[in-house]
N, C-alpha and C. Protein backbone atom coordinates (compact mmCIF):
# COMPACT_ATOMS: atom_id res chain seq x y z
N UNK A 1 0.84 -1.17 0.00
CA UNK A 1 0.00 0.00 0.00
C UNK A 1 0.90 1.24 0.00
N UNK A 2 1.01 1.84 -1.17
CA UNK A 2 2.01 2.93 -0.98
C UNK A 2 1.53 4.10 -0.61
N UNK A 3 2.65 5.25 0.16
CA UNK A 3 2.15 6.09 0.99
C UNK A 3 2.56 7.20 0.37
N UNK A 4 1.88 8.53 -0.16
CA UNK A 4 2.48 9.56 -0.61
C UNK A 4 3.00 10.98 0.78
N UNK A 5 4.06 10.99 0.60
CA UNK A 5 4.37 12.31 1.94
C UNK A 5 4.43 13.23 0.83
N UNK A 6 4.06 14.51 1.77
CA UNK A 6 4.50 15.75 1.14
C UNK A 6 3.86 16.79 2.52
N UNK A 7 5.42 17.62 2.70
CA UNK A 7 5.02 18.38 3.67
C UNK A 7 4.82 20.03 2.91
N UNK A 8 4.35 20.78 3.65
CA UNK A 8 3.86 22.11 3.02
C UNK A 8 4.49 22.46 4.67
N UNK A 9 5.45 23.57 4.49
CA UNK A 9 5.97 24.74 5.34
C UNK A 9 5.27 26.00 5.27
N UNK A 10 4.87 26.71 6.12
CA UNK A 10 4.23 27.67 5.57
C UNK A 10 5.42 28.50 6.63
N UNK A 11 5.77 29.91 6.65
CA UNK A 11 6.73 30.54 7.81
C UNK A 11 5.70 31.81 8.19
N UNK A 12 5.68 32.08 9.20
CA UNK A 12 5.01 33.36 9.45
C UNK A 12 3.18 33.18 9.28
N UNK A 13 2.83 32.25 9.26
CA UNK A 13 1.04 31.83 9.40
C UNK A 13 0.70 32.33 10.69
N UNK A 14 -0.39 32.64 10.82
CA UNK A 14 -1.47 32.67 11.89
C UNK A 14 -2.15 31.09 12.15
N UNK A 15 -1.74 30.77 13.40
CA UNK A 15 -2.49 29.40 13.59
C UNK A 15 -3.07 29.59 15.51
N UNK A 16 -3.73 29.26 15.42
CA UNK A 16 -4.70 29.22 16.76
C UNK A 16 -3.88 27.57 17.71
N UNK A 17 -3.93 28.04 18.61
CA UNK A 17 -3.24 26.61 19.40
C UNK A 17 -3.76 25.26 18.95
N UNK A 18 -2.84 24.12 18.66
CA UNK A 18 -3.57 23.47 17.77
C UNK A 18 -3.61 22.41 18.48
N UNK A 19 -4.64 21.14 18.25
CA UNK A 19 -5.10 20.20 19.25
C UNK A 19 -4.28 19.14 18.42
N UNK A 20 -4.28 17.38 18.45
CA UNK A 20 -3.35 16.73 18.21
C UNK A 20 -3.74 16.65 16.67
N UNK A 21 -2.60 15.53 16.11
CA UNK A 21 -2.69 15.28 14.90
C UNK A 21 -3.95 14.96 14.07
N UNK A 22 -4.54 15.49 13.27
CA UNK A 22 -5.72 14.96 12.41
C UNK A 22 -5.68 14.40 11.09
N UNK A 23 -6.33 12.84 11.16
CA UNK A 23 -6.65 12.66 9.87
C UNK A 23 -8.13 12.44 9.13
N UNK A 24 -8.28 12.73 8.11
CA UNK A 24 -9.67 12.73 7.07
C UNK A 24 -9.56 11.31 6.32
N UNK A 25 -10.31 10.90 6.02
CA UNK A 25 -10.54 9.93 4.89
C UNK A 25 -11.41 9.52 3.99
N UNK A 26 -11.74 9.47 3.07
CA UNK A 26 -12.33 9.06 1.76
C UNK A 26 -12.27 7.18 1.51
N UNK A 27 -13.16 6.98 1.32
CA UNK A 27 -13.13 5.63 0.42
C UNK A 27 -14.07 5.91 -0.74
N UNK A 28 -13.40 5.10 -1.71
CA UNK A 28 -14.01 4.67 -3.36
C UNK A 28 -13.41 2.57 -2.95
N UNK A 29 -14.44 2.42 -4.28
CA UNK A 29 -14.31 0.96 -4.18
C UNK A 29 -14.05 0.72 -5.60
N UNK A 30 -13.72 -0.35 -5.95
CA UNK A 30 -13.84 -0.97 -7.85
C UNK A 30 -14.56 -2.14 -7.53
N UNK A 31 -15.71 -2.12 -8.65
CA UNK A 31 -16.51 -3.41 -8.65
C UNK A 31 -15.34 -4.70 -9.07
N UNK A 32 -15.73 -5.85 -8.92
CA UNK A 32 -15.39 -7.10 -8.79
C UNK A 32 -16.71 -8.20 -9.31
N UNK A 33 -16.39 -9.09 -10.31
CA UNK A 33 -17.41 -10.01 -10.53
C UNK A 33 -16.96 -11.23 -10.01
N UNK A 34 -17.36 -12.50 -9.88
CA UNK A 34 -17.08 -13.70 -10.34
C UNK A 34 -18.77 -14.34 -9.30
N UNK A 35 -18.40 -15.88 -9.58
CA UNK A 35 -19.44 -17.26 -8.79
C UNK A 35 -18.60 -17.59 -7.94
N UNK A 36 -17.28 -18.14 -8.38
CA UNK A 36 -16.27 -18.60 -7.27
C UNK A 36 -15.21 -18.08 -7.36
N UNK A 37 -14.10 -18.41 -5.79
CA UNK A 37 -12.85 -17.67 -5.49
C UNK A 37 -11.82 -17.76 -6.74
N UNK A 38 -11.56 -18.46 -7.38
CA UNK A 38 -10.90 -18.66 -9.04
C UNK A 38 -11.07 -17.45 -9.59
N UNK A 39 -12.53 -17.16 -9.67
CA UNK A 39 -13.17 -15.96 -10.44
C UNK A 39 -12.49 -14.54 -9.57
N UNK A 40 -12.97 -14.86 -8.40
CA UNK A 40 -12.48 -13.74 -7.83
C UNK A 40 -11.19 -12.70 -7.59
N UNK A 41 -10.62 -13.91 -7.45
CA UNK A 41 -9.19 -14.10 -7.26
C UNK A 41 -8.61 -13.47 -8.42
N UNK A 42 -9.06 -13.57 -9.92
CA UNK A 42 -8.97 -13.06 -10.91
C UNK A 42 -8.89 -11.88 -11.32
N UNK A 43 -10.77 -11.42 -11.27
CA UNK A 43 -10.85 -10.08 -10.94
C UNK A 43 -9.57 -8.90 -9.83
N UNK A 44 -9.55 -9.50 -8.49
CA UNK A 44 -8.64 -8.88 -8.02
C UNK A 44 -7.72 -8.57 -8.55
N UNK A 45 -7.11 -9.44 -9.02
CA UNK A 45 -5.34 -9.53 -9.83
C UNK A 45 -5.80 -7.97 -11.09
N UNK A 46 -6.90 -8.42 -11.57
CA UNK A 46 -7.06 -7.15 -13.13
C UNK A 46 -7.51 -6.36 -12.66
N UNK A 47 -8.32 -5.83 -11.51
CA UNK A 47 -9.20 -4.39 -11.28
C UNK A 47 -7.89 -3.94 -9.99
N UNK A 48 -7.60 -4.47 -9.21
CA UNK A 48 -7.63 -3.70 -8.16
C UNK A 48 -6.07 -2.58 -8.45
N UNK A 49 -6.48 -1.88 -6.91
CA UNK A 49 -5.73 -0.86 -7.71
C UNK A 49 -4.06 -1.04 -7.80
N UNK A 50 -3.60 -0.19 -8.53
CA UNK A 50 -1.94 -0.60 -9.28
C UNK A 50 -1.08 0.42 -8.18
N UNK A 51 -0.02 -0.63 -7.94
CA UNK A 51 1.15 0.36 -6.81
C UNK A 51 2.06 0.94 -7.58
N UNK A 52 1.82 2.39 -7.55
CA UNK A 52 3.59 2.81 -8.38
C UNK A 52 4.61 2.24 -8.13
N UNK A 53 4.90 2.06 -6.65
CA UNK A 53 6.22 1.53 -6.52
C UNK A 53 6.54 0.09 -6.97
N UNK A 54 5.61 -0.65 -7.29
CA UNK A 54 5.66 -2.14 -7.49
C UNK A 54 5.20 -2.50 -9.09
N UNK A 55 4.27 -1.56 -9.69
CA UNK A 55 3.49 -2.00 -10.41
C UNK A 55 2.56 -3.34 -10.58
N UNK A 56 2.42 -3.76 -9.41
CA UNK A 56 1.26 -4.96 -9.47
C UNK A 56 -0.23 -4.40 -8.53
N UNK A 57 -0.79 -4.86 -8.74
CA UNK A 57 -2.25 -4.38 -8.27
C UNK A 57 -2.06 -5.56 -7.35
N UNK A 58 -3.10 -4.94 -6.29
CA UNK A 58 -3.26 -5.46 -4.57
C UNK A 58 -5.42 -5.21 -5.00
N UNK A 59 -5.28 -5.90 -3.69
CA UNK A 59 -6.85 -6.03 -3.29
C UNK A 59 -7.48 -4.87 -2.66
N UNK A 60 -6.81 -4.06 -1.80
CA UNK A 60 -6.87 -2.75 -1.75
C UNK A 60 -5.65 -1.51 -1.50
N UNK A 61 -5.52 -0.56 -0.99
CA UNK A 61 -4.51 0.70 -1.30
C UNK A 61 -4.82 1.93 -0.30
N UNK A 62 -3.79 1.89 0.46
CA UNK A 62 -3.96 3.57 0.82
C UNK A 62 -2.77 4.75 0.15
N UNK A 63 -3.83 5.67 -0.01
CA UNK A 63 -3.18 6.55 -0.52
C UNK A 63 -2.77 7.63 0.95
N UNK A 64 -1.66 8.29 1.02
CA UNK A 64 -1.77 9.09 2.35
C UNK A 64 -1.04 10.51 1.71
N UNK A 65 -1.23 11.52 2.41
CA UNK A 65 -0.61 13.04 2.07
C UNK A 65 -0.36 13.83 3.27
N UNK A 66 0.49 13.66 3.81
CA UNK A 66 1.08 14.61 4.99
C UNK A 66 0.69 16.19 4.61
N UNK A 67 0.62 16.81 5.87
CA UNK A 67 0.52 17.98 4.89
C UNK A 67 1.22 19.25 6.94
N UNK A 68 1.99 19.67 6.83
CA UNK A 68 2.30 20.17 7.94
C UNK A 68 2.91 21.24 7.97
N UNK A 69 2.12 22.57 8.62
CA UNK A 69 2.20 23.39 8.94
C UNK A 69 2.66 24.44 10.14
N UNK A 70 3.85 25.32 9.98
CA UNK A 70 4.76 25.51 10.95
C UNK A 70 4.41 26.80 11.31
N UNK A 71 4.13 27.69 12.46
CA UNK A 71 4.07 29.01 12.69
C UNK A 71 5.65 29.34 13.21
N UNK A 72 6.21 30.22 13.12
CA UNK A 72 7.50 30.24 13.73
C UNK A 72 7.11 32.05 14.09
N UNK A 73 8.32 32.42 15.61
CA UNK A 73 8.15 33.24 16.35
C UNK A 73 9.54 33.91 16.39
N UNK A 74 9.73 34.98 16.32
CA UNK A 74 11.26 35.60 16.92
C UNK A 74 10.73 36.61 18.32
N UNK A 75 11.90 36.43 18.84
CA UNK A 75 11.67 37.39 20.67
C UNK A 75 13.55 37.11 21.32
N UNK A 76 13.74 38.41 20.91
CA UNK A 76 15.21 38.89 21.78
C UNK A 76 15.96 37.85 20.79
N UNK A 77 15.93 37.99 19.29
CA UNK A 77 16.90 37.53 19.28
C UNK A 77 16.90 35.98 18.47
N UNK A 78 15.84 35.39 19.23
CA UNK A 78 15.56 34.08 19.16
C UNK A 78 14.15 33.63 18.38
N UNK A 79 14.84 32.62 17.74
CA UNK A 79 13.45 32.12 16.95
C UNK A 79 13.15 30.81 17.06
N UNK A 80 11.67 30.47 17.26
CA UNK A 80 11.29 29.20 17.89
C UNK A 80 10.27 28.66 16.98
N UNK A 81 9.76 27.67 17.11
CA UNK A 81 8.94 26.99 16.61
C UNK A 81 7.55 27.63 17.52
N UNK A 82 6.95 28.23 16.84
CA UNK A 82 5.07 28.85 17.90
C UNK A 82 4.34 28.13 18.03
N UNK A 83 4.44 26.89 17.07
CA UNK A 83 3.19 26.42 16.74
C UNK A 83 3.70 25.40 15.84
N UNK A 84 2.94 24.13 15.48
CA UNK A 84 2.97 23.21 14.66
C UNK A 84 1.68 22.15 13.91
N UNK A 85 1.23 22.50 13.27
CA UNK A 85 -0.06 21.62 12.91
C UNK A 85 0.33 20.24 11.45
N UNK A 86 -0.02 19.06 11.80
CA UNK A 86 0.09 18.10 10.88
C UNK A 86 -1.15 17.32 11.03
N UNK A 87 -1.50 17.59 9.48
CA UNK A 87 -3.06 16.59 9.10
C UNK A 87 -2.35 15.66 7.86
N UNK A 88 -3.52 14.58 7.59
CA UNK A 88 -3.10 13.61 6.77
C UNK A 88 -4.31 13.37 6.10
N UNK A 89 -4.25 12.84 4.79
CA UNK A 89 -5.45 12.87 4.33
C UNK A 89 -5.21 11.53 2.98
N UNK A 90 -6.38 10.35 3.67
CA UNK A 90 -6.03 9.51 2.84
C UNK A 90 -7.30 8.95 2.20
N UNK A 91 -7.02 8.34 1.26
CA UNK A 91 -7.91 7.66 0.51
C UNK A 91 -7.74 6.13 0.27
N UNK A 92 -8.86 5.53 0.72
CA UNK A 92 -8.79 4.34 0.80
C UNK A 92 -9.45 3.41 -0.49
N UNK A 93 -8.76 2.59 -1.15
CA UNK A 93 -9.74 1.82 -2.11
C UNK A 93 -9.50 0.39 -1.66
N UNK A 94 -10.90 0.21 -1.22
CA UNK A 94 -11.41 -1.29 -1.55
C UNK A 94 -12.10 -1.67 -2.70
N UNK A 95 -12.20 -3.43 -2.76
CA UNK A 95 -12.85 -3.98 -3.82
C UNK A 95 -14.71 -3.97 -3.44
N UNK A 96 -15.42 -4.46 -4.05
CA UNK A 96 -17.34 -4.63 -4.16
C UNK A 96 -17.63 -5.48 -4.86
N UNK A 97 -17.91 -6.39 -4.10
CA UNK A 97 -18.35 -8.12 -4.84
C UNK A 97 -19.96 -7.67 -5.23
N UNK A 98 -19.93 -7.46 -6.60
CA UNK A 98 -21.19 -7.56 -7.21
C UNK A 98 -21.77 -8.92 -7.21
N UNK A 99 -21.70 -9.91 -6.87
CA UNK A 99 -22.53 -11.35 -7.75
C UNK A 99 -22.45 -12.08 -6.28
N UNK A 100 -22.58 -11.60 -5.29
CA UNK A 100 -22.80 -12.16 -3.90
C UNK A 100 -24.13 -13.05 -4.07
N UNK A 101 -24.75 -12.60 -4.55
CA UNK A 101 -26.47 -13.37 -4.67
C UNK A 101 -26.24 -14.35 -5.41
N UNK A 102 -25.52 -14.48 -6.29
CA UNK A 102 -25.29 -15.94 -7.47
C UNK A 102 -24.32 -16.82 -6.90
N UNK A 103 -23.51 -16.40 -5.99
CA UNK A 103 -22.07 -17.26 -5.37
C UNK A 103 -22.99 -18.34 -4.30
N UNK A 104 -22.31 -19.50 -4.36
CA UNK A 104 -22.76 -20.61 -3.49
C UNK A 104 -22.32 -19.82 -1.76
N UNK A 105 -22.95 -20.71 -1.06
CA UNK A 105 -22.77 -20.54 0.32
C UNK A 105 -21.80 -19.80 0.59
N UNK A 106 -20.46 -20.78 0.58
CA UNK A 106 -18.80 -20.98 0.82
C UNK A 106 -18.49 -19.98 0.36
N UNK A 107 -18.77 -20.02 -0.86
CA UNK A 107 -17.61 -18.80 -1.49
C UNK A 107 -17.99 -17.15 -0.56
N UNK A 108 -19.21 -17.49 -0.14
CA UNK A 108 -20.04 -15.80 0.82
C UNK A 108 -19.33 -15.93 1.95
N UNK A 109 -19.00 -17.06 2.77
CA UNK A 109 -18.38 -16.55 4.07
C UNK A 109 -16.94 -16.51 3.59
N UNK A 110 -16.41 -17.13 2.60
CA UNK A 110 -14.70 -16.99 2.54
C UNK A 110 -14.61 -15.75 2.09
N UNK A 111 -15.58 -14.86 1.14
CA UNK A 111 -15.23 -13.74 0.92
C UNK A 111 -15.17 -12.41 1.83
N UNK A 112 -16.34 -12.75 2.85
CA UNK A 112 -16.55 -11.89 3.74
C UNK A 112 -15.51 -11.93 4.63
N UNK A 113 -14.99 -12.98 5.34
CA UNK A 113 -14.11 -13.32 5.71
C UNK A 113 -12.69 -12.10 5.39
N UNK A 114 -12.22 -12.37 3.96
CA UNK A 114 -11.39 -11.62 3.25
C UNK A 114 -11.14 -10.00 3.06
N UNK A 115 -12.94 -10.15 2.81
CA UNK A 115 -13.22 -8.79 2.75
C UNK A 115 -12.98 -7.80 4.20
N UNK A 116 -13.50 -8.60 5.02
CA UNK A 116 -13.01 -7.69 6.58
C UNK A 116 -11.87 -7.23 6.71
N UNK A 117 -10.59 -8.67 6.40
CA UNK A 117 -9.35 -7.98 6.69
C UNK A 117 -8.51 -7.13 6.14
N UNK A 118 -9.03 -7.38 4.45
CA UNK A 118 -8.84 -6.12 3.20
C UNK A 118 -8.85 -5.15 4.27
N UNK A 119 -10.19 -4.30 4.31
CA UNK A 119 -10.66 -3.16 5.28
C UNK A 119 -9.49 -3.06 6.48
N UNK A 120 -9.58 -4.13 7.25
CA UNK A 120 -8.76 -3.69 8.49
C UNK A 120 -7.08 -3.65 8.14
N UNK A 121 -7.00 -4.39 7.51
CA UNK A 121 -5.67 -4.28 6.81
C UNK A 121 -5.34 -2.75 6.30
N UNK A 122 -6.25 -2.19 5.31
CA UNK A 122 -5.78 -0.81 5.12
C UNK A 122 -6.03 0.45 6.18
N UNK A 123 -7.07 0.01 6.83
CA UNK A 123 -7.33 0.92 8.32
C UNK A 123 -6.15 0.97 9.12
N UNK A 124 -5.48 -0.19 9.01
CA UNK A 124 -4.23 0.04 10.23
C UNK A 124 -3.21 0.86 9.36
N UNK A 125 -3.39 0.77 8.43
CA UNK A 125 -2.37 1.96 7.71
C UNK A 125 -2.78 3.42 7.83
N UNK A 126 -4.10 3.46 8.18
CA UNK A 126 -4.29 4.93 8.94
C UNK A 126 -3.43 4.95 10.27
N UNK A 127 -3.45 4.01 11.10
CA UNK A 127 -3.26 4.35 12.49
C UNK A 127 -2.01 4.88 12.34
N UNK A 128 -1.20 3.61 11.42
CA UNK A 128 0.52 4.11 11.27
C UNK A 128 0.70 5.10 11.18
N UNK A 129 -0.20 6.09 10.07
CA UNK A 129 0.05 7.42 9.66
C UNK A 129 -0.32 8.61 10.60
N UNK A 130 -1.23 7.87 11.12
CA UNK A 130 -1.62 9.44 12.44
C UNK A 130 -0.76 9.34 14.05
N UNK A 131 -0.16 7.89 14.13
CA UNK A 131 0.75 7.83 14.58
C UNK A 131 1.93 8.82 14.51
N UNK A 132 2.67 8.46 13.32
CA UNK A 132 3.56 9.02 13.24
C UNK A 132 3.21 11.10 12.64
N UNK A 133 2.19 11.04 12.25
CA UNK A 133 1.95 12.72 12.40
C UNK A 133 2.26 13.56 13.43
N UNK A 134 1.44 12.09 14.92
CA UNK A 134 1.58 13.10 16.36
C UNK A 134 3.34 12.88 16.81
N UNK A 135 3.74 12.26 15.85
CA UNK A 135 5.16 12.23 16.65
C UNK A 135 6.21 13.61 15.84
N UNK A 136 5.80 13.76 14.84
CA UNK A 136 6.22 14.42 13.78
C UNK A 136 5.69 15.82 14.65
N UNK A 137 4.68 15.96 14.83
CA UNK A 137 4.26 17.39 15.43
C UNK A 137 5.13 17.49 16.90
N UNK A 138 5.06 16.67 17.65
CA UNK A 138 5.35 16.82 18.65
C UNK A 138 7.45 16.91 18.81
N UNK A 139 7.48 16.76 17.68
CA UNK A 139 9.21 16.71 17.55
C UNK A 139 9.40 18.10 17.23
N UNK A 140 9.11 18.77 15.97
CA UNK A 140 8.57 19.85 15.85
C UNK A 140 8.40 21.11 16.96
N UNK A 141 7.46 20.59 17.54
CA UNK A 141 7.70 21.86 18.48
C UNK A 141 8.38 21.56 19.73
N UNK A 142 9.35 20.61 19.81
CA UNK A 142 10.67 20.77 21.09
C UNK A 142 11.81 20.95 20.36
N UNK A 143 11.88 21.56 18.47
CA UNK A 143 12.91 21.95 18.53
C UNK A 143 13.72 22.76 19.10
N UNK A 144 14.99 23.14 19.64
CA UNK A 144 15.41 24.13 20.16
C UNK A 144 15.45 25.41 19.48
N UNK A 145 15.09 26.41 19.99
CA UNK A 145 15.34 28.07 19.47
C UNK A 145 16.98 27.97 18.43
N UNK A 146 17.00 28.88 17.58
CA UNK A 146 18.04 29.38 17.09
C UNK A 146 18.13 30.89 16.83
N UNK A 147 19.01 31.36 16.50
CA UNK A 147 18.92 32.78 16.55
C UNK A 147 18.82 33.27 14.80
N UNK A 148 19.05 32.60 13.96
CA UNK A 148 18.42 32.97 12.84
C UNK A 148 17.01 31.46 12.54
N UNK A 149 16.17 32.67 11.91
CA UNK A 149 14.94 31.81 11.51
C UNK A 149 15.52 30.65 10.36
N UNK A 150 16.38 30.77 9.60
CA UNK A 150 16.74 30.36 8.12
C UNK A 150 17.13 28.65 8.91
N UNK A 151 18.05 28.99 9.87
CA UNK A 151 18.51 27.74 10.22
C UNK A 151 17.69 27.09 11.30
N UNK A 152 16.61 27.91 11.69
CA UNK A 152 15.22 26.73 12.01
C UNK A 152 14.26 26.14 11.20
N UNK A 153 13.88 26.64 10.34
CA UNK A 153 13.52 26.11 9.06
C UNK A 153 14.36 25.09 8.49
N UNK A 154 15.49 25.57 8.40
CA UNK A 154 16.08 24.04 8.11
C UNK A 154 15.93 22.56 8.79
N UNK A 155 16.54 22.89 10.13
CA UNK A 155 15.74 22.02 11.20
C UNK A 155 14.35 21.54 11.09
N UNK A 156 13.27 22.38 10.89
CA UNK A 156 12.20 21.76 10.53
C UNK A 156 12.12 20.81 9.31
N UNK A 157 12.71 21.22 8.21
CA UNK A 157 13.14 20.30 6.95
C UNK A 157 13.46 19.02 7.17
N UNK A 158 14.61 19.17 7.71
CA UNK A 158 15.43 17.84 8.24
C UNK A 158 14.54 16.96 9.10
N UNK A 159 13.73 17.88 9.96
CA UNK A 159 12.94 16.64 11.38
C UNK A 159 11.61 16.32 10.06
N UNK A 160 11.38 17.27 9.32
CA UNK A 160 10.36 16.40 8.33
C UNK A 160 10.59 15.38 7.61
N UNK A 161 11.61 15.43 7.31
CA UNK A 161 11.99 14.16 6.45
C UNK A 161 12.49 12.99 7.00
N UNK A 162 13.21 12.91 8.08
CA UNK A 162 13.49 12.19 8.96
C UNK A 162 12.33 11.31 9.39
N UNK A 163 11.01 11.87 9.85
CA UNK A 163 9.89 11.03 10.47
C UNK A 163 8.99 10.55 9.31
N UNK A 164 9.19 11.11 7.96
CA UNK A 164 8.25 10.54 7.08
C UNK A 164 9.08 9.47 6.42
N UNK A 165 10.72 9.48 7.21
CA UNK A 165 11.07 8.23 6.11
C UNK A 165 11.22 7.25 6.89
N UNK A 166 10.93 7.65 8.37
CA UNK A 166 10.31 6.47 9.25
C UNK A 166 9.27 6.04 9.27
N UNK A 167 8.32 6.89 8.99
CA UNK A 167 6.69 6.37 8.32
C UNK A 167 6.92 5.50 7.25
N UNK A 168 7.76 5.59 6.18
CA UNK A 168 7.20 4.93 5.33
C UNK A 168 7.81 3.48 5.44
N UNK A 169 8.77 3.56 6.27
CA UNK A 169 9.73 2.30 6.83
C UNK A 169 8.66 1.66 7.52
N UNK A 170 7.65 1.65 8.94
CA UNK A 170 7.13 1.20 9.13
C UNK A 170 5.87 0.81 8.66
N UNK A 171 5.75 1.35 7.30
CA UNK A 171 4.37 0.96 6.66
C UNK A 171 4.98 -0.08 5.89
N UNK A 172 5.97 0.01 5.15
CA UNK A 172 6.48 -1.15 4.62
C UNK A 172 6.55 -2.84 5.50
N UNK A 173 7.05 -2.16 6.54
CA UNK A 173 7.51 -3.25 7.48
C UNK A 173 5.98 -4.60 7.90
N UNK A 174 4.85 -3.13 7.94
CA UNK A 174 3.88 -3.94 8.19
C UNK A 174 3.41 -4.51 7.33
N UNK A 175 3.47 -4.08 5.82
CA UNK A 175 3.01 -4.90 4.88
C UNK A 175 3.76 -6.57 4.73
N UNK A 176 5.01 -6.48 5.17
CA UNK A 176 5.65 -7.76 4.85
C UNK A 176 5.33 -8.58 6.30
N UNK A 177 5.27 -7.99 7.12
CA UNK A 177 4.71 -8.91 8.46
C UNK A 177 3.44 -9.20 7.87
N UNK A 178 2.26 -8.57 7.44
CA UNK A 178 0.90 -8.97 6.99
C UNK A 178 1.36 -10.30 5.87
N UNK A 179 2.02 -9.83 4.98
CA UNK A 179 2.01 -10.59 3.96
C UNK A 179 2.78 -12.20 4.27
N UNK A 180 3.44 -12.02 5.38
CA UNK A 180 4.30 -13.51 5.56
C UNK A 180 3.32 -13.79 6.33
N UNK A 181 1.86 -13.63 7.09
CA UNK A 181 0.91 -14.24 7.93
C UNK A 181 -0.49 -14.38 7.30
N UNK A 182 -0.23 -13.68 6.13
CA UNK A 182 -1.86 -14.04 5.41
C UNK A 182 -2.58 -15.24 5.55
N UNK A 183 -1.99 -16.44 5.12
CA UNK A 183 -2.65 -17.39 5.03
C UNK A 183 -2.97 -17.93 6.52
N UNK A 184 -2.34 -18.20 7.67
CA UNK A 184 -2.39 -18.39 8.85
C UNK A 184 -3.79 -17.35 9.41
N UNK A 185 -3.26 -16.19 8.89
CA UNK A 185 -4.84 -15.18 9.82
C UNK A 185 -5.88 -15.72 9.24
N UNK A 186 -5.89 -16.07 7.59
CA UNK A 186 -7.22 -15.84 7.02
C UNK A 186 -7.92 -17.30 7.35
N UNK A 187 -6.96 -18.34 8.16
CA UNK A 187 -7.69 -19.57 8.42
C UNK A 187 -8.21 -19.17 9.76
N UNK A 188 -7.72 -18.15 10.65
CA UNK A 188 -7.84 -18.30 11.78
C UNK A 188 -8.80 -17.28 11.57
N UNK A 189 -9.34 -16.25 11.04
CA UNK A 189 -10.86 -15.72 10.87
C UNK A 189 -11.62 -16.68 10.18
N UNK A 190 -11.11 -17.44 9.31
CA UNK A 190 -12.45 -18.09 8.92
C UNK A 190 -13.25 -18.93 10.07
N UNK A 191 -12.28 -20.04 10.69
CA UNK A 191 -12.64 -20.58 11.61
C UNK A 191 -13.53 -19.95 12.54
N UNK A 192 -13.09 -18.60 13.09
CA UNK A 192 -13.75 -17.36 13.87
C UNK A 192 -15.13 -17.39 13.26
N UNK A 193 -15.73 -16.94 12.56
CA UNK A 193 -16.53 -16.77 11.49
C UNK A 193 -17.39 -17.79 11.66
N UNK A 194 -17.17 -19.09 10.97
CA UNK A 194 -17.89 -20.44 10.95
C UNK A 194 -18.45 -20.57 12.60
N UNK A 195 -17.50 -20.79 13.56
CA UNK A 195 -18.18 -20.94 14.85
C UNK A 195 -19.05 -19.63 15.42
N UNK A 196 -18.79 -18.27 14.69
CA UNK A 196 -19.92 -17.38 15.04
C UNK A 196 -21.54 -17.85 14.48
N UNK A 197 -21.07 -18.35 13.10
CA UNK A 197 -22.27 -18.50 12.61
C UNK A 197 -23.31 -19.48 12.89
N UNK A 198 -22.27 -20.79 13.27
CA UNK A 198 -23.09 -21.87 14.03
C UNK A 198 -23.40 -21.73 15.63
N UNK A 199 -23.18 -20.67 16.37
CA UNK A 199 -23.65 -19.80 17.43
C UNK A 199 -25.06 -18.98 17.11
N UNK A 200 -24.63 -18.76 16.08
CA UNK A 200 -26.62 -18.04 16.11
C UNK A 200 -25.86 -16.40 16.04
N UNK A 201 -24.57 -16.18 16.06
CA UNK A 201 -24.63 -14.46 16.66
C UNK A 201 -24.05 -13.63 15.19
N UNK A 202 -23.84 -14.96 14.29
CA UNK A 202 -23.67 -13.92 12.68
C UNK A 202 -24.42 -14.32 11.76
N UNK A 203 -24.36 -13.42 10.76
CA UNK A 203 -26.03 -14.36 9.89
C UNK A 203 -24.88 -15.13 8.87
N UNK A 204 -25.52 -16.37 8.23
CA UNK A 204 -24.49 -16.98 7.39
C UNK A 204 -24.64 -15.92 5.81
């Protein structure tokens, strides 16, 4: 799921004391056909969406955009960081099983099944990202004062790039932990699943 950074500096803004990191999000979906997982499995591989960095299409994708904003202050001399605001703003695409009504039983709970962790799978790539926003803000404003603004701005540069290329290190990281446990989780929700349903507490 690749992550786009891009920070925006602004110097000299008006910003009101700002509360912690915020993120927004959007979802779009791409339809998907098939009867069975063969079919499906298919579809995924041709619709879903395409990673720049990889060029192969995944089952779903976050898109993310840092976006962080600096007020800076001079007094006797000294110039500080006033203020710091970082929002993120991502877009999520999942897949939409059109032909749920024509698919046998099986193929409805293995998909649903799938389909959950798609979702939670790219949701935790929000957390990563607003994670590391509040750490990014909060680094930010304990930089130390300098006495020219030019070379706090720089500092801000440097601590920006520094935490977004730790963001994108740990988004990576989690994709290959997800990806070396796929098959192990997706037996261990299905199982989950099946004994909910023969409980009475999920509908099949």
């Amino acid at each position: 799921m690749r992550r786009a950074a891009l920070a925006l500096i602004v110097l000299g803004a008006f910003l009101a004391p700002s509360a912690a990191a915020t993120l927004s999000k959007t979802y779009s979906y791409f339809p998907i056909r098939g009867k069975t997982l063969t079919e499906i499995e298919r579809q995924l591989q041709a619709r879903g969406p395409r990673l720049d960095s990889t060029g192969q299409r995944h089952p779903g994708a976050t898109n993310l955009e840092f976006n962080t904003r600096v007020q800076y202050g001079e007094s006797r001399g000294r110039c500080v960081v006033a203020d710091a605001r970082v929002s993120v703003t991502a877009k999520v695409t999942l897949p939409n099983w059109r032909d749920r009504a024509r698919a046998e039983h099986d193929v409805r709970i293995i998909w649903d099944t799938l389909a959950r962790d798609i979702r939670r799978h790219e949701e935790s790539h929000l957390v990563i990202a607003k994670t590391h926003a509040r750490m990014l803000e909060d680094e930010l404003k304990s930089l130390p004062w300098r006495r020219d603004c030019r070379r706090l701005v720089r500092d801000v540069e440097r601590t920006s790039a520094r935490i977004l290329a730790t963001h994108d290190e740990a988004q990576e990281r989690f994709d290959r932990v997800e990806a070396i446990n796929f098959e192990s989780r997706i037996m261990r929700l299905l199982r989950y699943r099946l004994e909910q349903i023969e409980a009475g507490r999920l509908e099949p």
